[in-house]
C-alpha atoms as a PDB file:
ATOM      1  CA  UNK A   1      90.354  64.927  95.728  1.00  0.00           C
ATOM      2  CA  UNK A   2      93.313  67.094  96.191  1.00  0.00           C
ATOM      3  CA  UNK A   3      94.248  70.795  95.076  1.00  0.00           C
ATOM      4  CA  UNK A   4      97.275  72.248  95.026  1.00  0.00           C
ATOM      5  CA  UNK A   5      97.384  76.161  95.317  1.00  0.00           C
ATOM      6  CA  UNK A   6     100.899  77.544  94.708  1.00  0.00           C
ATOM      7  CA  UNK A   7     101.929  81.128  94.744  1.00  0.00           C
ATOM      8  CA  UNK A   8     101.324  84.170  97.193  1.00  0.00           C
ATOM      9  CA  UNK A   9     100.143  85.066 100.737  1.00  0.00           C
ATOM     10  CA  UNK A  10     100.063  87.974 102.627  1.00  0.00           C
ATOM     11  CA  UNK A  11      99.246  88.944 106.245  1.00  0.00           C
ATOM     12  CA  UNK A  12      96.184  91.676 105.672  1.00  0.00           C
ATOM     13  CA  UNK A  13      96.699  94.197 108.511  1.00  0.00           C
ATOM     14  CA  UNK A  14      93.975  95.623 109.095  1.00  0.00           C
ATOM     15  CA  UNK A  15      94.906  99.448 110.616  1.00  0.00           C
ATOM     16  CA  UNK A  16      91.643 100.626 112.066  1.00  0.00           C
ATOM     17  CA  UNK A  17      91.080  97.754 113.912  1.00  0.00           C
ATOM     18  CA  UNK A  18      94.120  97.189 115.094  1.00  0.00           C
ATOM     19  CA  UNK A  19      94.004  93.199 114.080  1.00  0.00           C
ATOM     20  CA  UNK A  20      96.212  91.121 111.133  1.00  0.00           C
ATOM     21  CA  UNK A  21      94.661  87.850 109.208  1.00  0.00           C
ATOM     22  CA  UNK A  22      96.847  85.311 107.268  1.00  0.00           C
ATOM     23  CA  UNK A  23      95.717  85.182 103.850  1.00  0.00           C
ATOM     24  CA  UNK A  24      96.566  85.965 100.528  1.00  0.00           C
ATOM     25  CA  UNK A  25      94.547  84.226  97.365  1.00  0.00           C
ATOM     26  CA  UNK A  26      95.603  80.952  96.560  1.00  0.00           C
ATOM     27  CA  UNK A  27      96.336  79.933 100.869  1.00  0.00           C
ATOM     28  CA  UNK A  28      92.788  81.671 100.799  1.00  0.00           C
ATOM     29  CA  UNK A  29      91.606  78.975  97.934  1.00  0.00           C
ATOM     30  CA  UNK A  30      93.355  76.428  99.475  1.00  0.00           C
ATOM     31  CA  UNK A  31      91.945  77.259 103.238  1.00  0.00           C
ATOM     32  CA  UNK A  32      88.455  77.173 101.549  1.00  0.00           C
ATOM     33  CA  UNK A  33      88.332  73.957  99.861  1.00  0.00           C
ATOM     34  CA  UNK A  34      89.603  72.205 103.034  1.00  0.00           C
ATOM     35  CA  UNK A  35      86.764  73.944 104.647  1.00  0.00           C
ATOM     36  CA  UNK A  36      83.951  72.038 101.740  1.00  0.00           C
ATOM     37  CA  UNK A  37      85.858  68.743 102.655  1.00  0.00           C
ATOM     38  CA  UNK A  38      88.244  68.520 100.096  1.00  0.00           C
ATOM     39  CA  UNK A  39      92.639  68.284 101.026  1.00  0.00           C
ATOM     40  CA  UNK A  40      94.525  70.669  99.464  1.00  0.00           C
ATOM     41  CA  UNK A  41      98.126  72.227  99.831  1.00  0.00           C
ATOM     42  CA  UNK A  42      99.980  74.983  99.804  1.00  0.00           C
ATOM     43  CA  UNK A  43     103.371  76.305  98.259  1.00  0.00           C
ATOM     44  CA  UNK A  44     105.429  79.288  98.503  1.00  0.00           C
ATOM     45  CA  UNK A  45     107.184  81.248 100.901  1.00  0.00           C
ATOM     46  CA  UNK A  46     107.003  83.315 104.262  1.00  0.00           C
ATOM     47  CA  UNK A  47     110.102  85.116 105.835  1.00  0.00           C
ATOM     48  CA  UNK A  48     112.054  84.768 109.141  1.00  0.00           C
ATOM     49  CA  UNK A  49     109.668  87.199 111.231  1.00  0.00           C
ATOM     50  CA  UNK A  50     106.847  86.565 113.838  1.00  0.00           C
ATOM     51  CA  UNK A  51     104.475  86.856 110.633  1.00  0.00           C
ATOM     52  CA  UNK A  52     105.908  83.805 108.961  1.00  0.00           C
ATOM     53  CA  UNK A  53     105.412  81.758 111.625  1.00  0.00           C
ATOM     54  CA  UNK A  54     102.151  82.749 111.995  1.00  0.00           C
ATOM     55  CA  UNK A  55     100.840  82.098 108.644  1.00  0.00           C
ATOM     56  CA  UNK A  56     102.594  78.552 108.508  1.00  0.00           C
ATOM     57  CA  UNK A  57     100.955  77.614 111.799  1.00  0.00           C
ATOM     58  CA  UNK A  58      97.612  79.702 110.997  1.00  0.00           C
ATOM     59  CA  UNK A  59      97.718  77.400 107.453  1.00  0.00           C
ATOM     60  CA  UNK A  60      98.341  74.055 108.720  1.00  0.00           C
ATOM     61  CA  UNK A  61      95.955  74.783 111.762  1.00  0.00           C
ATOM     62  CA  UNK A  62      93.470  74.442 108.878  1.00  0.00           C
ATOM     63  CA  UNK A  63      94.728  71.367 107.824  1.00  0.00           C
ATOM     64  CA  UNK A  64      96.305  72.289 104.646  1.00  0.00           C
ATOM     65  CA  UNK A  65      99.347  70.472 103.637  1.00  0.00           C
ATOM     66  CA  UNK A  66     102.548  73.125 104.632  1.00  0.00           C
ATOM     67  CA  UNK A  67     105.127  70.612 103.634  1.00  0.00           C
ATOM     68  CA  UNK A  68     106.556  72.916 100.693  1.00  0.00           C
ATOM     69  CA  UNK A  69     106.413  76.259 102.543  1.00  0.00           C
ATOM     70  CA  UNK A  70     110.015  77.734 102.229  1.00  0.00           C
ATOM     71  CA  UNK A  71     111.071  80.199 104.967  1.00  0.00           C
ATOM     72  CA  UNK A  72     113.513  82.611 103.805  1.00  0.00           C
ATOM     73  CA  UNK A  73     115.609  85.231 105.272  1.00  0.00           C
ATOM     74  CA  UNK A  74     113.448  88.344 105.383  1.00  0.00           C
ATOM     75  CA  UNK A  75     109.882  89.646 106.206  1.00  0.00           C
ATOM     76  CA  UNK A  76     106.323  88.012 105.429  1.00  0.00           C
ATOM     77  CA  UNK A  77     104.575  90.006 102.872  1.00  0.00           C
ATOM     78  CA  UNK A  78     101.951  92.279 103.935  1.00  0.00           C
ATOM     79  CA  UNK A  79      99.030  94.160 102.936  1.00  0.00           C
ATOM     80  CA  UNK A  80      97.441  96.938 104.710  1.00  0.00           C
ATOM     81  CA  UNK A  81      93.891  97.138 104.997  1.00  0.00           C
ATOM     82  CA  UNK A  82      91.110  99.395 106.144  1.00  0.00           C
ATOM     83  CA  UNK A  83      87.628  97.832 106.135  1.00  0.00           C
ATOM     84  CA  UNK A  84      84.919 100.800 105.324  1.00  0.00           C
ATOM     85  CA  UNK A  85      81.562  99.999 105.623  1.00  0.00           C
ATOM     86  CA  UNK A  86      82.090  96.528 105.501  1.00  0.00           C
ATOM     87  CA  UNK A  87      84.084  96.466 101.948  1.00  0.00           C
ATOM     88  CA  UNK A  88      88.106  95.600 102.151  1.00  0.00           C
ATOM     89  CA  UNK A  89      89.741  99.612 100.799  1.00  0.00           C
ATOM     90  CA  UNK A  90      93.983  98.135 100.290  1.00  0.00           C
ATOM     91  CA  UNK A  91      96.993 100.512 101.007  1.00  0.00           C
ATOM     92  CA  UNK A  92     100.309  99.364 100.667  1.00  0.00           C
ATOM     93  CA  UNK A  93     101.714  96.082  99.546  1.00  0.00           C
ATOM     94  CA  UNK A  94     104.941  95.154 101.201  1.00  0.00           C
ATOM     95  CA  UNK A  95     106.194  91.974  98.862  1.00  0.00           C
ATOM     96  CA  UNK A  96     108.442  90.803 101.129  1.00  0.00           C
ATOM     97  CA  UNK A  97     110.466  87.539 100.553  1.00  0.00           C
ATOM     98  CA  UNK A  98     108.280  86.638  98.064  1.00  0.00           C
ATOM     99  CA  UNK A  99     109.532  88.398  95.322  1.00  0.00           C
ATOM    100  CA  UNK A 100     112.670  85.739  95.924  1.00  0.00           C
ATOM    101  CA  UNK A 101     110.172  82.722  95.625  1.00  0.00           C
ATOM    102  CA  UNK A 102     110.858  80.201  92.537  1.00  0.00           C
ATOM    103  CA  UNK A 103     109.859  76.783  91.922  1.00  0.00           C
ATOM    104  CA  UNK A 104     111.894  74.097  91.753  1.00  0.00           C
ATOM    105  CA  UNK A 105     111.516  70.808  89.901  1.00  0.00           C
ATOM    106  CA  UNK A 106     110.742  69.168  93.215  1.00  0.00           C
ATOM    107  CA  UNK A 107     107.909  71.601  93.520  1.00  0.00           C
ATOM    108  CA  UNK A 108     107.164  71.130  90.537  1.00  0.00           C
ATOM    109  CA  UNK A 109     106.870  67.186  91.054  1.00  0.00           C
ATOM    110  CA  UNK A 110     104.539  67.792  94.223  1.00  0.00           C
ATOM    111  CA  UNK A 111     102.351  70.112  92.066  1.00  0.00           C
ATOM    112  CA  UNK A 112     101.359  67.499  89.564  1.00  0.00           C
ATOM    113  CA  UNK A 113     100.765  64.616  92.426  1.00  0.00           C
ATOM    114  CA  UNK A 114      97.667  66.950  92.703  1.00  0.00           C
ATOM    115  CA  UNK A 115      94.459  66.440  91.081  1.00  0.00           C
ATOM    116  CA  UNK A 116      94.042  70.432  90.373  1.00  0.00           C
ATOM    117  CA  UNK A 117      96.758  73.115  91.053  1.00  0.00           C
ATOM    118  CA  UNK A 118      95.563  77.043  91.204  1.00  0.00           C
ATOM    119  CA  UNK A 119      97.492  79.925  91.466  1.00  0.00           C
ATOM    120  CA  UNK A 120      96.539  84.046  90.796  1.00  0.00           C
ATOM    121  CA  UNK A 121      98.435  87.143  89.596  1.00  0.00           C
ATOM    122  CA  UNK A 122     101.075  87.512  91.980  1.00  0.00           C
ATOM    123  CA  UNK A 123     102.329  83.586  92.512  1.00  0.00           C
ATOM    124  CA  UNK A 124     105.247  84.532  90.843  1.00  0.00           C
ATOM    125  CA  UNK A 125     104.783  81.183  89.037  1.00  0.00           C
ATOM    126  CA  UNK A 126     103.035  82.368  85.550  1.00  0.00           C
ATOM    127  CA  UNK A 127     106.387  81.268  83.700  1.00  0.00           C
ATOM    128  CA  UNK A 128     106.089  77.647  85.268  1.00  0.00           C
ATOM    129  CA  UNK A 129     102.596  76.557  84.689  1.00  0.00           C
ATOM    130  CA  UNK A 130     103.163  75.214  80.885  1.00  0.00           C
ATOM    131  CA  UNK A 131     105.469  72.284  82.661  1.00  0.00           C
ATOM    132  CA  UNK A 132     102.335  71.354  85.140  1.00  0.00           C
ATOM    133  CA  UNK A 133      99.609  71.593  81.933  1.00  0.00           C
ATOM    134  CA  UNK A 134     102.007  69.007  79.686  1.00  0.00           C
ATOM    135  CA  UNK A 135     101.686  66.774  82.619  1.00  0.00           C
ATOM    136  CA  UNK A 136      97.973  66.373  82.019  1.00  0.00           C
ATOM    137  CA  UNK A 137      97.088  68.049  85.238  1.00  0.00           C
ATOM    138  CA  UNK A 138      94.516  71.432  85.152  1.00  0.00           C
ATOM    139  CA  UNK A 139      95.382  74.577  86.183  1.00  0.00           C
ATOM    140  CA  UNK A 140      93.052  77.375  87.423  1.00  0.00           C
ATOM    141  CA  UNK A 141      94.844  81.299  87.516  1.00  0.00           C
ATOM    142  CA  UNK A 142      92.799  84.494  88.899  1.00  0.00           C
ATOM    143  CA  UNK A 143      93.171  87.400  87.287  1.00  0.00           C
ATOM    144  CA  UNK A 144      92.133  89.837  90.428  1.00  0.00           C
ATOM    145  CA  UNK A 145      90.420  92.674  88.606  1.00  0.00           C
ATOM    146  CA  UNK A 146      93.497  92.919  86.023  1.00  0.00           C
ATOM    147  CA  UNK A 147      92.770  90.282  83.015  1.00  0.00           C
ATOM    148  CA  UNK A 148      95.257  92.258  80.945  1.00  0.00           C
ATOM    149  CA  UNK A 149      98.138  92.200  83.245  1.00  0.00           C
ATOM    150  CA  UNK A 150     101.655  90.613  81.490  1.00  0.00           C
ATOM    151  CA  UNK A 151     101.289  87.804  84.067  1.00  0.00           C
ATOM    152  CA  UNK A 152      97.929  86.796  82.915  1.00  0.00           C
ATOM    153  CA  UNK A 153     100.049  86.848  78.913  1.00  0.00           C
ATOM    154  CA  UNK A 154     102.126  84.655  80.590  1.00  0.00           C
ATOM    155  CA  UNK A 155      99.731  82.057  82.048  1.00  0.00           C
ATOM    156  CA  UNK A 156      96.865  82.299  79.904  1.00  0.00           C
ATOM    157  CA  UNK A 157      97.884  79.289  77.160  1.00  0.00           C
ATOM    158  CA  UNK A 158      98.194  77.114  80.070  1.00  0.00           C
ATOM    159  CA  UNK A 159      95.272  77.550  81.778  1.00  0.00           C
ATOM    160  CA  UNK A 160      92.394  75.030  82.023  1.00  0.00           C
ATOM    161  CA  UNK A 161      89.951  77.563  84.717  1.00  0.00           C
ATOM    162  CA  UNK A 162      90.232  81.460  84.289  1.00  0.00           C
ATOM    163  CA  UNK A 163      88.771  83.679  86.994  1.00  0.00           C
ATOM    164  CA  UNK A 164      88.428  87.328  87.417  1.00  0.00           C
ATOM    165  CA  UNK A 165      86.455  90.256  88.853  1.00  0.00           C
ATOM    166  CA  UNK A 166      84.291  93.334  87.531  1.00  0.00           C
ATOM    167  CA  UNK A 167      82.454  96.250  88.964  1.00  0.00           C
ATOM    168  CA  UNK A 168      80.657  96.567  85.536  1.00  0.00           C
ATOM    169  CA  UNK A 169      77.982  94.100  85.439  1.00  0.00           C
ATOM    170  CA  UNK A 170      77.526  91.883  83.186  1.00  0.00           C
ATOM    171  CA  UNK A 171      77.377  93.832  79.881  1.00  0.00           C
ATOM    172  CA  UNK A 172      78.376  93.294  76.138  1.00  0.00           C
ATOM    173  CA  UNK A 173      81.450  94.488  76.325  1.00  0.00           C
ATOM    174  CA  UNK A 174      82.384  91.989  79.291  1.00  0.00           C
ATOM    175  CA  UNK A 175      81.213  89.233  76.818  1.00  0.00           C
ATOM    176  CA  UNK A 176      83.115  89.823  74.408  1.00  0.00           C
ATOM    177  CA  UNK A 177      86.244  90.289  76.505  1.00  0.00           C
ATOM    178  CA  UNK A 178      85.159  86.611  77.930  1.00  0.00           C
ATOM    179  CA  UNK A 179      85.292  85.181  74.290  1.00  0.00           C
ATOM    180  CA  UNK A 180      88.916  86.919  73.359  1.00  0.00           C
ATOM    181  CA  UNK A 181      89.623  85.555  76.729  1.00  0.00           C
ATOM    182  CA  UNK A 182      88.406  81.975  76.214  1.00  0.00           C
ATOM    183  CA  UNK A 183      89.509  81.880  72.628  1.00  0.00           C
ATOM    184  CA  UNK A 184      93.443  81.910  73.964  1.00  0.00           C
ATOM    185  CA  UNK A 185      93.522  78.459  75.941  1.00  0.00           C
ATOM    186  CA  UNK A 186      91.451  78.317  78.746  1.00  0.00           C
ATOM    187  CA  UNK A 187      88.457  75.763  78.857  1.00  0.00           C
ATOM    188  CA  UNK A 188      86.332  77.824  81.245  1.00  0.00           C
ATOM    189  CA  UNK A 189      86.495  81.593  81.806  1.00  0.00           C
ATOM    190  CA  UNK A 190      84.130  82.932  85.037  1.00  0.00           C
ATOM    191  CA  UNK A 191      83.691  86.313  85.650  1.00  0.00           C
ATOM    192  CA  UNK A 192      82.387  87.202  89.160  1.00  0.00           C
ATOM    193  CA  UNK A 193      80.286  90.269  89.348  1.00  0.00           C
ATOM    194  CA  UNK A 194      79.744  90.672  93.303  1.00  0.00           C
ATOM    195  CA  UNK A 195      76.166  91.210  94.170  1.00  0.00           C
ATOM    196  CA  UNK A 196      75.446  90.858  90.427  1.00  0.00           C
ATOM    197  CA  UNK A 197      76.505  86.785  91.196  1.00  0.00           C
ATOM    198  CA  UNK A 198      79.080  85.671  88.084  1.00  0.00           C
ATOM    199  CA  UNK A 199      78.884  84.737  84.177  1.00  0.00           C
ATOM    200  CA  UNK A 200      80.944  81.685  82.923  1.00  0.00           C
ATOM    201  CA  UNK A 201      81.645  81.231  79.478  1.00  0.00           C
ATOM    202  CA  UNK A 202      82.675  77.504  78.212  1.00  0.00           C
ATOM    203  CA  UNK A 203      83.363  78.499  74.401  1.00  0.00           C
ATOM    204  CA  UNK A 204      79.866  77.906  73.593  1.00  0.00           C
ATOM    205  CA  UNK A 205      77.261  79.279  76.236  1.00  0.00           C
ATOM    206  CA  UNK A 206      77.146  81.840  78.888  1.00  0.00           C
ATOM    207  CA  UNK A 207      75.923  80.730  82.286  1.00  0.00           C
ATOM    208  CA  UNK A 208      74.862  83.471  84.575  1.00  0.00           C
ATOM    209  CA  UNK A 209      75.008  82.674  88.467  1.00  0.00           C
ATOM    210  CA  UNK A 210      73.521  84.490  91.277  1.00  0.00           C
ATOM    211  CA  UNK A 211      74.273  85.075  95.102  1.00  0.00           C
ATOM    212  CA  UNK A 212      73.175  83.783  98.093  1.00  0.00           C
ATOM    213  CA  UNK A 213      72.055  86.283 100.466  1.00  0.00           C
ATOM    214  CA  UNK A 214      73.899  86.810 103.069  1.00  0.00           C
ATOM    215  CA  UNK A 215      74.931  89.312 106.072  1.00  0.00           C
ATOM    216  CA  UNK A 216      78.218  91.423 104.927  1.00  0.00           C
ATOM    217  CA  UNK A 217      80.536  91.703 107.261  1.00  0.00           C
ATOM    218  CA  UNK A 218      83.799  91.822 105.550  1.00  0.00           C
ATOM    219  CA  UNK A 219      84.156  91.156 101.536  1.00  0.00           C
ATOM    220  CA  UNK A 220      88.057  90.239 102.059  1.00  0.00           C
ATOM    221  CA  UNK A 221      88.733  86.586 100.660  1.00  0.00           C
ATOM    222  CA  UNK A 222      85.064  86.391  98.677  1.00  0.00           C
ATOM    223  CA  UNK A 223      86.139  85.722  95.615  1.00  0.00           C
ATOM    224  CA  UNK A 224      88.829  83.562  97.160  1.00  0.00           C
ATOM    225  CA  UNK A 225      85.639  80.949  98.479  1.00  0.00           C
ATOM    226  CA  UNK A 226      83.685  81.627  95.295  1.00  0.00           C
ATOM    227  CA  UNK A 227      86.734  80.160  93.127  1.00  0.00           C
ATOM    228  CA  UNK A 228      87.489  77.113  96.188  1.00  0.00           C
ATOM    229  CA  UNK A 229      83.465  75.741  95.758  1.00  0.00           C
ATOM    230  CA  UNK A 230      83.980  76.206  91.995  1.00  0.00           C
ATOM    231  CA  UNK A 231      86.546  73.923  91.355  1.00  0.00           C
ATOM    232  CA  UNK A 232      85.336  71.660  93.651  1.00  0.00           C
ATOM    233  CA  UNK A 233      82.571  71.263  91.783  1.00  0.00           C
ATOM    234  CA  UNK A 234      84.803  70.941  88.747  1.00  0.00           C
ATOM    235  CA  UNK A 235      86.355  68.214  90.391  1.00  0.00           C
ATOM    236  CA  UNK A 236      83.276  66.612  91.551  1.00  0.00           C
ATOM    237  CA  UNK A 237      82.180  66.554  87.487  1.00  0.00           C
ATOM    238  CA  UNK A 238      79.072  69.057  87.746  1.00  0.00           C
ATOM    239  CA  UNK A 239      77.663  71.122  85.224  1.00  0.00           C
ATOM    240  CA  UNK A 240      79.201  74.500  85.290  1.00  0.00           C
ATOM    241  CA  UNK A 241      75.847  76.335  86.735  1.00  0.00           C
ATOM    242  CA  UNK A 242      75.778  74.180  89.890  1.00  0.00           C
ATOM    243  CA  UNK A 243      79.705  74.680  89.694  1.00  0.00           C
ATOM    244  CA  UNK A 244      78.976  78.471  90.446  1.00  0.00           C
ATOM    245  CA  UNK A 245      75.662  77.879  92.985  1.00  0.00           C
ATOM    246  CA  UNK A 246      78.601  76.047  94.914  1.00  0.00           C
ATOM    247  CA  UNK A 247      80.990  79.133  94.654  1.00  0.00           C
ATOM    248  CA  UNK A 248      78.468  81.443  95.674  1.00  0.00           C
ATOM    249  CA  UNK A 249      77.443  79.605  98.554  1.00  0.00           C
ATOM    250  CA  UNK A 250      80.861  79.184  99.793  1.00  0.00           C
ATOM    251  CA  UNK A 251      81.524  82.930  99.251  1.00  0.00           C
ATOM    252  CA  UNK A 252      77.835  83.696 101.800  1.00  0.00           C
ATOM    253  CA  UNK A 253      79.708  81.710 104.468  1.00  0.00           C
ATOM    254  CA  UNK A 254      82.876  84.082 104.418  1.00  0.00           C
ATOM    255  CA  UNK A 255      81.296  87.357 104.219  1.00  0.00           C
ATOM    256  CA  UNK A 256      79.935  87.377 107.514  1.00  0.00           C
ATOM    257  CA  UNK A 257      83.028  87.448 109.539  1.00  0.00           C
ATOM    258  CA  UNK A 258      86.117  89.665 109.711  1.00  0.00           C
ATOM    259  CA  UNK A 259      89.649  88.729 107.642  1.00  0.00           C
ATOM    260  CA  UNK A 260      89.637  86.158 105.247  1.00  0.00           C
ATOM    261  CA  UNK A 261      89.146  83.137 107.514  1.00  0.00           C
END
């Protein structure tokens, strides 16, 4: 059982406590679903400084597959972070060396010797997934909070697993997004809600999940586990409620320590 996450990372420096964590959403995903047992890889790039050899050593340290990591000339990207009250409040985004980062057919190749391949809103790679869906292999895309952003235009036809985030519960109006959402390609579309669990919609019923209880620490790479436990459930052929108990209970784990792993 092997995933493929392709796309962004990001060192999240943390300013108030004087710390930085490797992570970034689909090394996050990828981290994660090593952590339930699965393999997975990653793919993209990190630049020339201390940072990018940090976050290709923290990576593989977790036994994820680094093999198609691409160092180029230039800085890691970065996010600065201040953690209030035990929820992740982002300043600045410093891109970095990935806004240089392209597949290649090669990649491309690697991808698709995967059983799954996920990627989110700032992999860069929203132009590329159509050639890894005509292969016959699924693709899962987070949104973030921004389902409407061009890159999710891009992606959406060829994706198989949709993900994104609200603050708004889970009301009408999110329902209805869901079904415009679902009614463009994807085969799945899961909605997490935070302590309000997630909703799933599979083109015929809504499934709502809930959250296991847990001590918050630090919310940074929730989501991240939530969508790692869900797909492996995917790939593990269960229904899509237990799909979500499985996300949720991977996202308990991570909220009770600092940085995303």
């Amino acid at each position: 059982m092997r995933l493929a996450a392709v796309g962004d990372n990001c060192m999240d420096v943390y300013e108030n406590l004087g710390k930085a964590y490797p992570g970034g959403n689909p090394v996050n995903v990828a981290v994660y679903f090593v952590r339930l047992g699965g393999q997975a890889s990653y793919t993209g790039a990190v630049g020339t400084d201390s940072y990018g050899k940090l976050m290709v050593d923290s990576i593989r340290g977790k036994g994820v597959d680094t093999s198609h990591v691409k160092v180029l000339e230039g800085g890691t990207a970065i996010t600065h972070v201040e953690l209030v009250d035990g929820e992740r409040v982002f300043g600045e985004y410093e891109e970095g060396v990935l806004s240089q980062f392209r597949l290649t057919e090669e990649d491309i190749d690697f991808l698709c010797g995967h059983d799954l391949v996920v990627t989110g809103l700032w992999g860069m790679v929203e132009h590329d997934l159509w050639k890894i869906k005509t292969r016959g292999v699924p693709v899962a895309f987070d949104c973030a909070t921004r389902p409407e952003d061009p890159a999710v235009d891009a992606a959406i036809a060829s994706v198989d697993y949709l993900f994104y985030a609200s603050d708004d519960g889970d009301t009408s109006e999110l329902r209805e997004q869901m079904k415009k959402m679902h009614a463009r390609g994807p085969k799945v579309v899961v909605v997490t809600l935070g302590e309000d669990g997630s909703v799933a919609f599979d083109g015929r019923d809504f499934t709502v999940g809930g959250i296991v209880p847990c001590r918050v620490v630090d919310t940074m790479g929730a989501g991240d586990s939530y969508i790692a436990g869900f797909l492996r459930g995917i790939l593990q052929k269960k229904p899509i409620g237990e799909c979500m108990r499985m996300g949720a209970a991977n996202s308990s784990v991570t909220l009770e320590y600092h940085g995303a792993w």
